[in-house]
N, C-alpha and C. Protein backbone atom coordinates (compact mmCIF):
# COMPACT_ATOMS: atom_id res chain seq x y z
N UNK A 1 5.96 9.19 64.49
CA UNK A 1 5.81 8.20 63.43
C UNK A 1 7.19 7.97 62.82
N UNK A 2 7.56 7.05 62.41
CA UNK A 2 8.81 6.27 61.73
C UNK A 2 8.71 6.36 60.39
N UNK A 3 10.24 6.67 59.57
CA UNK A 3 10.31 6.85 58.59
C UNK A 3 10.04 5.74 57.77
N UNK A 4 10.02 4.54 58.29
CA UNK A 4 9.20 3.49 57.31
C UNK A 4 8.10 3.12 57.22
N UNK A 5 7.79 3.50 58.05
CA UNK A 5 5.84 3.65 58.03
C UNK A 5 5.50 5.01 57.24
N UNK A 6 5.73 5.80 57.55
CA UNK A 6 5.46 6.69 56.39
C UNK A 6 5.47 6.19 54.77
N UNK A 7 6.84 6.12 54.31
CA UNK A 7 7.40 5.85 53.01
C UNK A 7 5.89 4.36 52.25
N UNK A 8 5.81 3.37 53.83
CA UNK A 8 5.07 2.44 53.03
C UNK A 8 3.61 2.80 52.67
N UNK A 9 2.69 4.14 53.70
CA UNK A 9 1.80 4.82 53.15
C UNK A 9 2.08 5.46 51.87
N UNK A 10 2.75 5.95 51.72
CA UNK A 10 3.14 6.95 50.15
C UNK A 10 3.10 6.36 49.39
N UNK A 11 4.11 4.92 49.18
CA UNK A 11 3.71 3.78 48.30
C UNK A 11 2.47 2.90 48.19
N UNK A 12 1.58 2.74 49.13
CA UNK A 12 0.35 2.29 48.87
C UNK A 12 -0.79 3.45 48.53
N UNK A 13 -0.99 4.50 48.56
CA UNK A 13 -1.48 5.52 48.11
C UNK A 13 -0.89 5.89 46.65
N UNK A 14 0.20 5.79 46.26
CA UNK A 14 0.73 5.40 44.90
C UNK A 14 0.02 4.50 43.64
N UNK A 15 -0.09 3.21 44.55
CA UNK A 15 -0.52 2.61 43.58
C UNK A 15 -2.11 2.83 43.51
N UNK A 16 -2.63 3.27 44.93
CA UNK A 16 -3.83 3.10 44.60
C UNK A 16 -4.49 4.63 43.51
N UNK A 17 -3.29 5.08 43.77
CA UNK A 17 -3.62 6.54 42.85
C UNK A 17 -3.81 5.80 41.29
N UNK A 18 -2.78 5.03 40.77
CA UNK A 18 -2.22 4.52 39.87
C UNK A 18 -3.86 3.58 39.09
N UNK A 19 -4.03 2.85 39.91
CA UNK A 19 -5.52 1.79 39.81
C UNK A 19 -6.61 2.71 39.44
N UNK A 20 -6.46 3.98 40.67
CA UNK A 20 -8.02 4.58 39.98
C UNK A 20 -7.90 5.14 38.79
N UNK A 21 -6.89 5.93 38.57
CA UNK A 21 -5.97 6.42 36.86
C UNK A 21 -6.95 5.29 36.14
N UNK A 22 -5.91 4.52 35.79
CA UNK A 22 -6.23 2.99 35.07
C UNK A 22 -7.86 2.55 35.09
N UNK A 23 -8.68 2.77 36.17
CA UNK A 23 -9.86 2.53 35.71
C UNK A 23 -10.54 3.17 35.16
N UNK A 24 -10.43 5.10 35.53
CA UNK A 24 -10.86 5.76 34.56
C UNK A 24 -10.81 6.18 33.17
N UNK A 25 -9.20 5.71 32.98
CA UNK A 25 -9.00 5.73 31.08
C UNK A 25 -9.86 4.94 30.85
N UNK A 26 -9.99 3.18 31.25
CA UNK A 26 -10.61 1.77 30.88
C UNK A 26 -11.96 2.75 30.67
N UNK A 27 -12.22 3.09 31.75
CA UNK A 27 -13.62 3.24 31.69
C UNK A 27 -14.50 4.54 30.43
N UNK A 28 -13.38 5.40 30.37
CA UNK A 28 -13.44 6.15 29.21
C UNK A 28 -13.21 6.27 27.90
N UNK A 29 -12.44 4.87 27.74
CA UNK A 29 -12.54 4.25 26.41
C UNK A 29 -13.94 3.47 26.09
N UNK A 30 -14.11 2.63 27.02
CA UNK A 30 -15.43 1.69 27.34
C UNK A 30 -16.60 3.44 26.71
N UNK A 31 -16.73 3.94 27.05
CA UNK A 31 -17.77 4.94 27.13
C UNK A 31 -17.79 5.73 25.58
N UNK A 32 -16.64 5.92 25.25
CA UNK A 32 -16.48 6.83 23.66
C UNK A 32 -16.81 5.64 22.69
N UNK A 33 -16.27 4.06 22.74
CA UNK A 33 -16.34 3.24 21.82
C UNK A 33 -18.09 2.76 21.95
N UNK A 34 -18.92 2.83 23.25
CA UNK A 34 -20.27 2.56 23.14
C UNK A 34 -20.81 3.65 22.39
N UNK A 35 -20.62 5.27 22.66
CA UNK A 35 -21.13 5.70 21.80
C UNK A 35 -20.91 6.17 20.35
N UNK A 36 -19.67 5.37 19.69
CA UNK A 36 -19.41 5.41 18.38
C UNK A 36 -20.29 3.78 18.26
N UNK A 37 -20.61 2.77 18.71
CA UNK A 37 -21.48 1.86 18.05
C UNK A 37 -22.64 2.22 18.19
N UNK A 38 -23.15 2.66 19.18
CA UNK A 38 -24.63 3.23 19.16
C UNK A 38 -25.26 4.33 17.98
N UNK A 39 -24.19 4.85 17.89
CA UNK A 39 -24.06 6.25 16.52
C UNK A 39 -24.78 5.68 15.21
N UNK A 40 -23.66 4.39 15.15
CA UNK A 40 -23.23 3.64 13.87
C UNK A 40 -24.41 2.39 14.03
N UNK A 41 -25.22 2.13 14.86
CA UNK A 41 -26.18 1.37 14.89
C UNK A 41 -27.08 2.04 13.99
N UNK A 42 -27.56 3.47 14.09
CA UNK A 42 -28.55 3.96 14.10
C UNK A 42 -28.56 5.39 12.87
N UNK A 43 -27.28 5.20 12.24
CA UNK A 43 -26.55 5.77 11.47
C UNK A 43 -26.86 5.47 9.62
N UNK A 44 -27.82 5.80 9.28
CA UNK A 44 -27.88 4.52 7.56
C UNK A 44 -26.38 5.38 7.12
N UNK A 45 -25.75 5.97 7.44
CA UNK A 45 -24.50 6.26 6.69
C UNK A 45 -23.33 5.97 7.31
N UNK A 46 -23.41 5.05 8.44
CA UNK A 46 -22.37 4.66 9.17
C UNK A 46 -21.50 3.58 8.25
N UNK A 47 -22.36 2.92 7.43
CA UNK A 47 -21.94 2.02 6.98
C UNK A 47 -21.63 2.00 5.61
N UNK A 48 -20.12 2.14 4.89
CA UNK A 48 -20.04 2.49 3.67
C UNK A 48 -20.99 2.18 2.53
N UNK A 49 -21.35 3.13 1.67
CA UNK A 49 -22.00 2.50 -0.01
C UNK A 49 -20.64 1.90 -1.02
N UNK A 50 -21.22 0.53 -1.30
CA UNK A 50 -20.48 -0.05 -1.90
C UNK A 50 -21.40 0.16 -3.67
N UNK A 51 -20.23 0.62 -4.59
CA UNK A 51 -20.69 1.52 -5.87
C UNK A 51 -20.53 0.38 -6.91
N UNK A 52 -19.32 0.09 -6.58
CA UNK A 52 -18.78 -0.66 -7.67
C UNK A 52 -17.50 -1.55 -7.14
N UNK A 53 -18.32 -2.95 -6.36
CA UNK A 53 -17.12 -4.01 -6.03
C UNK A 53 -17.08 -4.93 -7.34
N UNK A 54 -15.97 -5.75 -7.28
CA UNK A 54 -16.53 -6.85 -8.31
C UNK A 54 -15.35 -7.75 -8.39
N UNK A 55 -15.76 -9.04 -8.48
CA UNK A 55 -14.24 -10.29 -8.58
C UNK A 55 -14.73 -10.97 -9.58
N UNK A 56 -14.49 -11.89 -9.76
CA UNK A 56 -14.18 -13.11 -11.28
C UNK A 56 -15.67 -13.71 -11.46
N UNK A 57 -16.63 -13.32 -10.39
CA UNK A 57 -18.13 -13.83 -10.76
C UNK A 57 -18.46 -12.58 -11.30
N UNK A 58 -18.37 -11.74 -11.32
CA UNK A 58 -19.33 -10.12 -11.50
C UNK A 58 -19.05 -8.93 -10.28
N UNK A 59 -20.07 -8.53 -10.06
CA UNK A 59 -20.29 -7.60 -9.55
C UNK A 59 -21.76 -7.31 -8.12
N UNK A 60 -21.21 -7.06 -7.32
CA UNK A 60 -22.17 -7.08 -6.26
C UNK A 60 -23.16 -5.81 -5.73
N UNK A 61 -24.51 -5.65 -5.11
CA UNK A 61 -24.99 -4.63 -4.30
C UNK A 61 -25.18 -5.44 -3.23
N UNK A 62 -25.11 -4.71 -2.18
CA UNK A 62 -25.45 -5.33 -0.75
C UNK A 62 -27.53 -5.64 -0.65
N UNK A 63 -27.88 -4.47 -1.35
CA UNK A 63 -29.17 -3.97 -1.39
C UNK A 63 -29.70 -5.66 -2.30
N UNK A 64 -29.35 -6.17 -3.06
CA UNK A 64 -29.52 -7.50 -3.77
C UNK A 64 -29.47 -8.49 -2.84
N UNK A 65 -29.14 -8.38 -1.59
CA UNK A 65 -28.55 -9.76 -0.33
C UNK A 65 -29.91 -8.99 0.44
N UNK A 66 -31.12 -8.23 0.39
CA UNK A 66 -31.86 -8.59 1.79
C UNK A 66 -32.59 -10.16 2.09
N UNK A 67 -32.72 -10.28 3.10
CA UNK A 67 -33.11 -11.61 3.34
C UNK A 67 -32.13 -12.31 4.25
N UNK A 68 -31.07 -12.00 3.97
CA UNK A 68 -29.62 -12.98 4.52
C UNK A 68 -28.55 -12.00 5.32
N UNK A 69 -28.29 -12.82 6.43
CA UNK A 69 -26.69 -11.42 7.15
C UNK A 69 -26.22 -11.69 6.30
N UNK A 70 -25.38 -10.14 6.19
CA UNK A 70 -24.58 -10.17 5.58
C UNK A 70 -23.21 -9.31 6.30
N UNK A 71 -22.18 -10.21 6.08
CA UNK A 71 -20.54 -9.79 6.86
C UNK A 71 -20.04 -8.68 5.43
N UNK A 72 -20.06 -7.62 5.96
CA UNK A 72 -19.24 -6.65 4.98
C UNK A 72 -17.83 -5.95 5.38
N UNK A 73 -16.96 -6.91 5.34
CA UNK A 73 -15.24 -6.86 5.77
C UNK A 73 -14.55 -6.22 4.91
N UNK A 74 -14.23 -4.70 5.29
CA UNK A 74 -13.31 -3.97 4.49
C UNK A 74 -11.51 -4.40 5.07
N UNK A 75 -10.67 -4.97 3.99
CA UNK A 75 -8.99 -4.94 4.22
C UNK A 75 -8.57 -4.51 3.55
N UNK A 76 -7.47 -4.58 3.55
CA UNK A 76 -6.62 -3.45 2.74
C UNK A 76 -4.60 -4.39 2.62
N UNK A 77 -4.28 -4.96 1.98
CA UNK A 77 -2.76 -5.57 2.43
C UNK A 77 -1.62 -4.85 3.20
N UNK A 78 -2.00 -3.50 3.22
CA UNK A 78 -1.29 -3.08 4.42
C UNK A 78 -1.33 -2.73 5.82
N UNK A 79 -2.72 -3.20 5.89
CA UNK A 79 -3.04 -3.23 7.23
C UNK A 79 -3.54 -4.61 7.57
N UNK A 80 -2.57 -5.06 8.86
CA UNK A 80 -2.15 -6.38 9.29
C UNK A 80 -3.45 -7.01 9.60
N UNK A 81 -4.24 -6.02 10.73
CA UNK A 81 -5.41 -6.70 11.38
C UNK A 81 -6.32 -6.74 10.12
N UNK A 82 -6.71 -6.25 9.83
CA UNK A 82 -8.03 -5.92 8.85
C UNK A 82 -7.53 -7.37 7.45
N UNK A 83 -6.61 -7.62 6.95
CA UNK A 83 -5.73 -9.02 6.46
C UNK A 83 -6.45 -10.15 7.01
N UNK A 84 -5.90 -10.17 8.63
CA UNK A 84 -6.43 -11.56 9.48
C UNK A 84 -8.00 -11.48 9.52
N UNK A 85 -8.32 -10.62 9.65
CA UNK A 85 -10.05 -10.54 9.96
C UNK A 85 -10.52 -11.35 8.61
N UNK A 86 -10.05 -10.90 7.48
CA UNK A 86 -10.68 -11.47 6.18
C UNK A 86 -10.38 -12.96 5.78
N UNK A 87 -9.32 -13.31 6.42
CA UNK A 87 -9.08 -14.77 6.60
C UNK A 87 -9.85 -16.04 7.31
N UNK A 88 -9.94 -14.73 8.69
CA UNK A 88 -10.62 -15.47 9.79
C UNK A 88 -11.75 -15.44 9.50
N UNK A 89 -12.67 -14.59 8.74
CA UNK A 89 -14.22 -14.52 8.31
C UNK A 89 -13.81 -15.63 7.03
N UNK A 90 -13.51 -15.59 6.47
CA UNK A 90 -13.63 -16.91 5.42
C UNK A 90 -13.00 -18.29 5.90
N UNK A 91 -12.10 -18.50 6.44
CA UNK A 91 -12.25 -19.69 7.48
C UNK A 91 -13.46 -20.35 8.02
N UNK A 92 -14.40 -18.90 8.89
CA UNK A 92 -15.87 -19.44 9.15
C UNK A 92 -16.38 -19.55 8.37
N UNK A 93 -16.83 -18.59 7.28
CA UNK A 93 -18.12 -19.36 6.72
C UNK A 93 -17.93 -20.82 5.82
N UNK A 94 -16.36 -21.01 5.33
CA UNK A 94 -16.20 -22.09 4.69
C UNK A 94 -16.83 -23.24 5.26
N UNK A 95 -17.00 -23.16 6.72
CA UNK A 95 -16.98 -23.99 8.09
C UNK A 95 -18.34 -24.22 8.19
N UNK A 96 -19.02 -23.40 7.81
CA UNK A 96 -20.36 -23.07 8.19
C UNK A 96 -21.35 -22.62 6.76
N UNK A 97 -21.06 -23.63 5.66
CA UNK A 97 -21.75 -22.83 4.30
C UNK A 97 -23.19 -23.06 4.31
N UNK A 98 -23.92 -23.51 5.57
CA UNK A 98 -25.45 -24.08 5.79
C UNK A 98 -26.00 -22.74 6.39
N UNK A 99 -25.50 -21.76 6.50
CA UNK A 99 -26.07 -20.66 7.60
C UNK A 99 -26.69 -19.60 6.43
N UNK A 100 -27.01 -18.96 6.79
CA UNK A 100 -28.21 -18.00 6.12
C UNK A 100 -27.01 -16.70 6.28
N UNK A 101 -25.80 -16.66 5.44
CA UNK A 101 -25.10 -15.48 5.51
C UNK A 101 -23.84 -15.18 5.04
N UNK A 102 -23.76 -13.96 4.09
CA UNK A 102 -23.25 -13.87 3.04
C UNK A 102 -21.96 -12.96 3.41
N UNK A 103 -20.79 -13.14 2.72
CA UNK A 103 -19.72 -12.46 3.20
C UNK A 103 -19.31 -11.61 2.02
N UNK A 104 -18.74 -10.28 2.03
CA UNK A 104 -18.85 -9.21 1.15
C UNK A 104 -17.56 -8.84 1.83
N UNK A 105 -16.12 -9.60 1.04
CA UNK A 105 -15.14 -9.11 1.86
C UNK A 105 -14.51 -8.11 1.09
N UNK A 106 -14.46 -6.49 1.13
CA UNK A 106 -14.02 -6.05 0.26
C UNK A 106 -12.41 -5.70 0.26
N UNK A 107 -11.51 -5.65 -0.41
CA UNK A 107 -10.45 -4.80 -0.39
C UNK A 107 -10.51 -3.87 -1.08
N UNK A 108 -9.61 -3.01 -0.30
CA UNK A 108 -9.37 -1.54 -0.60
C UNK A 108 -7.81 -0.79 -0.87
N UNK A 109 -6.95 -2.15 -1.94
CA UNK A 109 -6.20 -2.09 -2.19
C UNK A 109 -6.15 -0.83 -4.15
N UNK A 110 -4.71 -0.12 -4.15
CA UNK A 110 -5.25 0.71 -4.95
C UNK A 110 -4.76 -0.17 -6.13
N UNK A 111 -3.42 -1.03 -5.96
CA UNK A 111 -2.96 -2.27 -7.03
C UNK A 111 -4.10 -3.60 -7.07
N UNK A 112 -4.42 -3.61 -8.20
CA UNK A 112 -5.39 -4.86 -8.36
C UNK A 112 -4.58 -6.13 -8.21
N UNK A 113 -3.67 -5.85 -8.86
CA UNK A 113 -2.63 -7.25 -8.79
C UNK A 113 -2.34 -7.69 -7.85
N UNK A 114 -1.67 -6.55 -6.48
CA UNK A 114 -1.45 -7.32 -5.35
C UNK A 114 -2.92 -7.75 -4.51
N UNK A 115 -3.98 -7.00 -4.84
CA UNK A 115 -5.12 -7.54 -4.51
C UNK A 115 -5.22 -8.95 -4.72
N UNK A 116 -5.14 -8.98 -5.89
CA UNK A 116 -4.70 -10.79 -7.08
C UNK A 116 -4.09 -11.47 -6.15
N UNK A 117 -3.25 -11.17 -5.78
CA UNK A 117 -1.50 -11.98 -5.13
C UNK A 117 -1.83 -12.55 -3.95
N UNK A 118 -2.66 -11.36 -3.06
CA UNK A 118 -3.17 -11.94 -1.93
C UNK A 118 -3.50 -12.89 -2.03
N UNK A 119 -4.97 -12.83 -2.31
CA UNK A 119 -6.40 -13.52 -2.26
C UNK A 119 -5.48 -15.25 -2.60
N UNK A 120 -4.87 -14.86 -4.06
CA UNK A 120 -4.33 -16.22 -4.26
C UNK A 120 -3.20 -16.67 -2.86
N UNK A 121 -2.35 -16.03 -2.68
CA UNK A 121 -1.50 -16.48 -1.45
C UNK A 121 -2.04 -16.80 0.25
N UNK A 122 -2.87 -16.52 0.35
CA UNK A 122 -4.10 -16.51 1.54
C UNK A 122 -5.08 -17.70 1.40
N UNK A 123 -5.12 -17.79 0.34
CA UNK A 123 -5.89 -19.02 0.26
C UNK A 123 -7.70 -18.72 0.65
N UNK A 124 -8.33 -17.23 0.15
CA UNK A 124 -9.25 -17.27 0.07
C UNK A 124 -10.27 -17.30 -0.87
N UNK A 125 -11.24 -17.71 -0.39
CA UNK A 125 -12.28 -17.89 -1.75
C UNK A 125 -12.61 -16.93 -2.33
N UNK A 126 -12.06 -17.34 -3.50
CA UNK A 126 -12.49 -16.07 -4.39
C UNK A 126 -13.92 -15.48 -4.56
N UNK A 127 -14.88 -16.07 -4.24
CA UNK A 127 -16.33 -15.80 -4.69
C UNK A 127 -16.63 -15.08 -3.67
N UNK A 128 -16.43 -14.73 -2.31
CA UNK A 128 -16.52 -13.92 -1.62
C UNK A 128 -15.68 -12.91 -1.18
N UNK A 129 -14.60 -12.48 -2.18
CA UNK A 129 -13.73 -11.79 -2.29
C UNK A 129 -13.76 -10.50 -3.32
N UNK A 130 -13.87 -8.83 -2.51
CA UNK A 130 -14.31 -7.94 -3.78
C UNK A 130 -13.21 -7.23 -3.54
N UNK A 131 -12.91 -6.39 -4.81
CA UNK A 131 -12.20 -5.34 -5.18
C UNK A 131 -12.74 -3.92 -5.08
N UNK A 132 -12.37 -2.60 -4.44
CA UNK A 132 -12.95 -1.76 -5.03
C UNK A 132 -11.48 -0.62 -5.25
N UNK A 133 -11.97 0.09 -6.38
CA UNK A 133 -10.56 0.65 -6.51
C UNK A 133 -11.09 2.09 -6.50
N UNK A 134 -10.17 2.97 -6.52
CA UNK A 134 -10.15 4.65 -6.64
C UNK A 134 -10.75 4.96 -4.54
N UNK A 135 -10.04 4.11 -3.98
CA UNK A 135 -11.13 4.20 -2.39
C UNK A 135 -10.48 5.31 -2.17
N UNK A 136 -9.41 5.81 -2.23
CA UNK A 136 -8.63 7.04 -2.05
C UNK A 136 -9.00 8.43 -2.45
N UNK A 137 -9.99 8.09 -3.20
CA UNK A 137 -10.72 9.25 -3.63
C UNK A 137 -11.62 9.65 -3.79
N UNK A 138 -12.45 8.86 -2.50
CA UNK A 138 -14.16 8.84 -2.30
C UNK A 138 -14.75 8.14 -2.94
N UNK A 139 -14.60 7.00 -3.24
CA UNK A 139 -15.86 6.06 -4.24
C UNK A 139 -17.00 5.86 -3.16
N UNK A 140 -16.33 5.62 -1.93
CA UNK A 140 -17.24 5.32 -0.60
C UNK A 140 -18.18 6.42 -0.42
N UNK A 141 -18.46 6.21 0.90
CA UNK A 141 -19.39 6.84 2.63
C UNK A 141 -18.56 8.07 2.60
N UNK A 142 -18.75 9.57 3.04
CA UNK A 142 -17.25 10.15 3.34
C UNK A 142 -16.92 9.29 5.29
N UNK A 143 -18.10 8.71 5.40
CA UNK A 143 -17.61 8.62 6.62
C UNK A 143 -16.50 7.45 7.38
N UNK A 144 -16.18 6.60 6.06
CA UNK A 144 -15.41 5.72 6.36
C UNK A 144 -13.79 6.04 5.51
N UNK A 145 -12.88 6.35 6.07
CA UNK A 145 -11.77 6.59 6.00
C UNK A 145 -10.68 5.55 6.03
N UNK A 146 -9.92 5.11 5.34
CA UNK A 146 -8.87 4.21 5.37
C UNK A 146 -7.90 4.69 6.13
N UNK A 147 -7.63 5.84 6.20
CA UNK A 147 -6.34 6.21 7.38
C UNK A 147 -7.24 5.87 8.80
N UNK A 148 -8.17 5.80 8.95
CA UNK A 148 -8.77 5.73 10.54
C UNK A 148 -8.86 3.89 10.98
N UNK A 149 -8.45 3.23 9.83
CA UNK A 149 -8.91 1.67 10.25
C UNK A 149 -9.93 1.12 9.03
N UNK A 150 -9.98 -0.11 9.44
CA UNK A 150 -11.19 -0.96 8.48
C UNK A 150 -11.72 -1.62 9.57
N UNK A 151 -12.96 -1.60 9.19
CA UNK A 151 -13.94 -2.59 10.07
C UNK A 151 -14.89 -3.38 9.15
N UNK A 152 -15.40 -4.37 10.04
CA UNK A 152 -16.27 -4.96 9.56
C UNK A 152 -17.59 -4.68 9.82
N UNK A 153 -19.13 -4.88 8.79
CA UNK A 153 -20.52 -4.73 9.58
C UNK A 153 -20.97 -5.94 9.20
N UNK A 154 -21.77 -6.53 10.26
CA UNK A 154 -22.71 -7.37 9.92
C UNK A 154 -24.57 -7.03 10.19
N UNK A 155 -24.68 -6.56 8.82
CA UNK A 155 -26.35 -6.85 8.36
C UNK A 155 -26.86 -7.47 8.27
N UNK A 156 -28.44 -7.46 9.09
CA UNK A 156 -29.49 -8.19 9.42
C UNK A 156 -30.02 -8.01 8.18
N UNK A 157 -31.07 -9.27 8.41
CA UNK A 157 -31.66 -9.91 6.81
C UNK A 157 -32.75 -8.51 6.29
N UNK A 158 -32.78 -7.75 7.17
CA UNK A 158 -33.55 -6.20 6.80
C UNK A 158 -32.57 -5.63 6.45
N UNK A 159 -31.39 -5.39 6.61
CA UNK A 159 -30.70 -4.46 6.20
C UNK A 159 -29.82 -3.49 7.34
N UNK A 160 -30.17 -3.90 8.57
CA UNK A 160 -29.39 -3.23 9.38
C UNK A 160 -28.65 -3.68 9.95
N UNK A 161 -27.54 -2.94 10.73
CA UNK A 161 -26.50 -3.10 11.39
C UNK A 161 -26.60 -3.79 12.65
N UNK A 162 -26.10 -5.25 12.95
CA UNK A 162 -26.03 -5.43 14.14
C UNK A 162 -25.53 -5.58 14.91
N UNK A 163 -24.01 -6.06 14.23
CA UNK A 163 -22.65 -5.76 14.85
C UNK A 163 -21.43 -5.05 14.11
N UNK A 164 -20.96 -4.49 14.69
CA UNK A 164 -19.49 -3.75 14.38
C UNK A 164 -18.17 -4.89 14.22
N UNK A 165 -17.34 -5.06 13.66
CA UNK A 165 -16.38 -6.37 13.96
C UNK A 165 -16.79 -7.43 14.74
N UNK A 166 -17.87 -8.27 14.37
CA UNK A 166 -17.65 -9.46 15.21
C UNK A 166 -16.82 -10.10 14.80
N UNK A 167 -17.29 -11.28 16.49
CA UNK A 167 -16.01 -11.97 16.50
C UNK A 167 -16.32 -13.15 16.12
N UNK A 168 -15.64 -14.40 15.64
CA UNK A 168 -15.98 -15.42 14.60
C UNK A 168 -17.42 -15.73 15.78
N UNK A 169 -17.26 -16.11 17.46
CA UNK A 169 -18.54 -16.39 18.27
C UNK A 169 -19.52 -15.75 18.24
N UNK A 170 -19.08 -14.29 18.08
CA UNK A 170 -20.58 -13.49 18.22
C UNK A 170 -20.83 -14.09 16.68
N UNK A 171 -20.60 -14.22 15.65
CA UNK A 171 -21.21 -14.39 14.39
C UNK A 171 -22.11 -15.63 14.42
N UNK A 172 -21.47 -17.12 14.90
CA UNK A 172 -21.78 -17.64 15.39
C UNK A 172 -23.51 -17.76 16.28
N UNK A 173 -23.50 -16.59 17.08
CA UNK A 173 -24.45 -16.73 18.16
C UNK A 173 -25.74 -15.71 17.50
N UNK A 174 -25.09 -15.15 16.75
CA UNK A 174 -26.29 -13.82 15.92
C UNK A 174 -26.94 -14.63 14.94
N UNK A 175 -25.56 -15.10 13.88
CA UNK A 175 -26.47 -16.05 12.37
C UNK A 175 -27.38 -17.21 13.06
N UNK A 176 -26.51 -17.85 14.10
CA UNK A 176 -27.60 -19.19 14.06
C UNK A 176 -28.77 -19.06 15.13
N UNK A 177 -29.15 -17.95 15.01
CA UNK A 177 -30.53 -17.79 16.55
C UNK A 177 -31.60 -18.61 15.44
């Protein structure tokens, strides 16, 4: 056998080493993130208790919204994604104020003011815009953590969980069945 026939087996056994790698992380992320939504489906504490939100109308309970989804979007101004998500959820429903579903966007900023600064510089509606303060020190769930991320839930008109972060389509395809 010839030294370049060899070398080009080694390199195609390379990559194919490389592909199956790559499908098994894919596939083992795919597998830990189904069973953290399945958890959190079925979880009544997956989903933070909101104690004490409140913006320039009053003050909100989620438990007061059965009947209607409801989008409960935790951000925070220092975290970039969880920012756009609260934009992009009030973009839709502005879009869509005929749908049967209520948005509960909270921040979890510990300055109220830059909370203020945002909301005004973002250009979101204030009426679906909450504050909650002291989050740093358990006002919440213990199970929702600000160092781990913010997510969003959207609750069915009973009260349960039916998606984890949707996306403006899945919201779309859930509210208007």
């Amino acid at each position: 056998m010839n030294q370049g026939a060899g070398r080009g087996v080694v390199v195609y056994m390379n990559k194919t080493l490389r592909y199956i790698v790559f499908c098994l992380v894919v596939g083992l992320m795919m597998a830990l993130f189904a069973v953290r939504v399945n958890r959190s489906d079925t979880d009544p504490e997956a989903v933070p208790h909101i104690t004490s939100a409140s913006n320039l109308s009053g003050s909100v309970r989620i438990d007061s919204l059965k009947g209607k989804y409801v989008l409960v979007n935790f951000w925070d101004s220092h975290n970039a994604v969880s920012r756009i998500a609260a934009a992009e959820y009030d973009r839709f429903l502005r879009s869509h104020r005929g749908l049967p579903l209520r948005l509960l966007s909270v921040n979890t900023d510990d300055n109220r003011k830059l909370y203020d600064e945002i909301v005004s510089h973002d250009g979101l509606d204030v009426s679906t815009q909450y504050h909650i303060s002291d989050t740093r020190r358990g006002s919440r769930a213990p199970v929702f953590h600000p160092s781990e991320g913010y997510a969003s839930y959207l609750l069915s008109p009973e009260g349960k969980v039916v998606a984890i972060n949707p996306s403006v389509p899945q919201l779309e395809e859930i509210v208007e069945k």
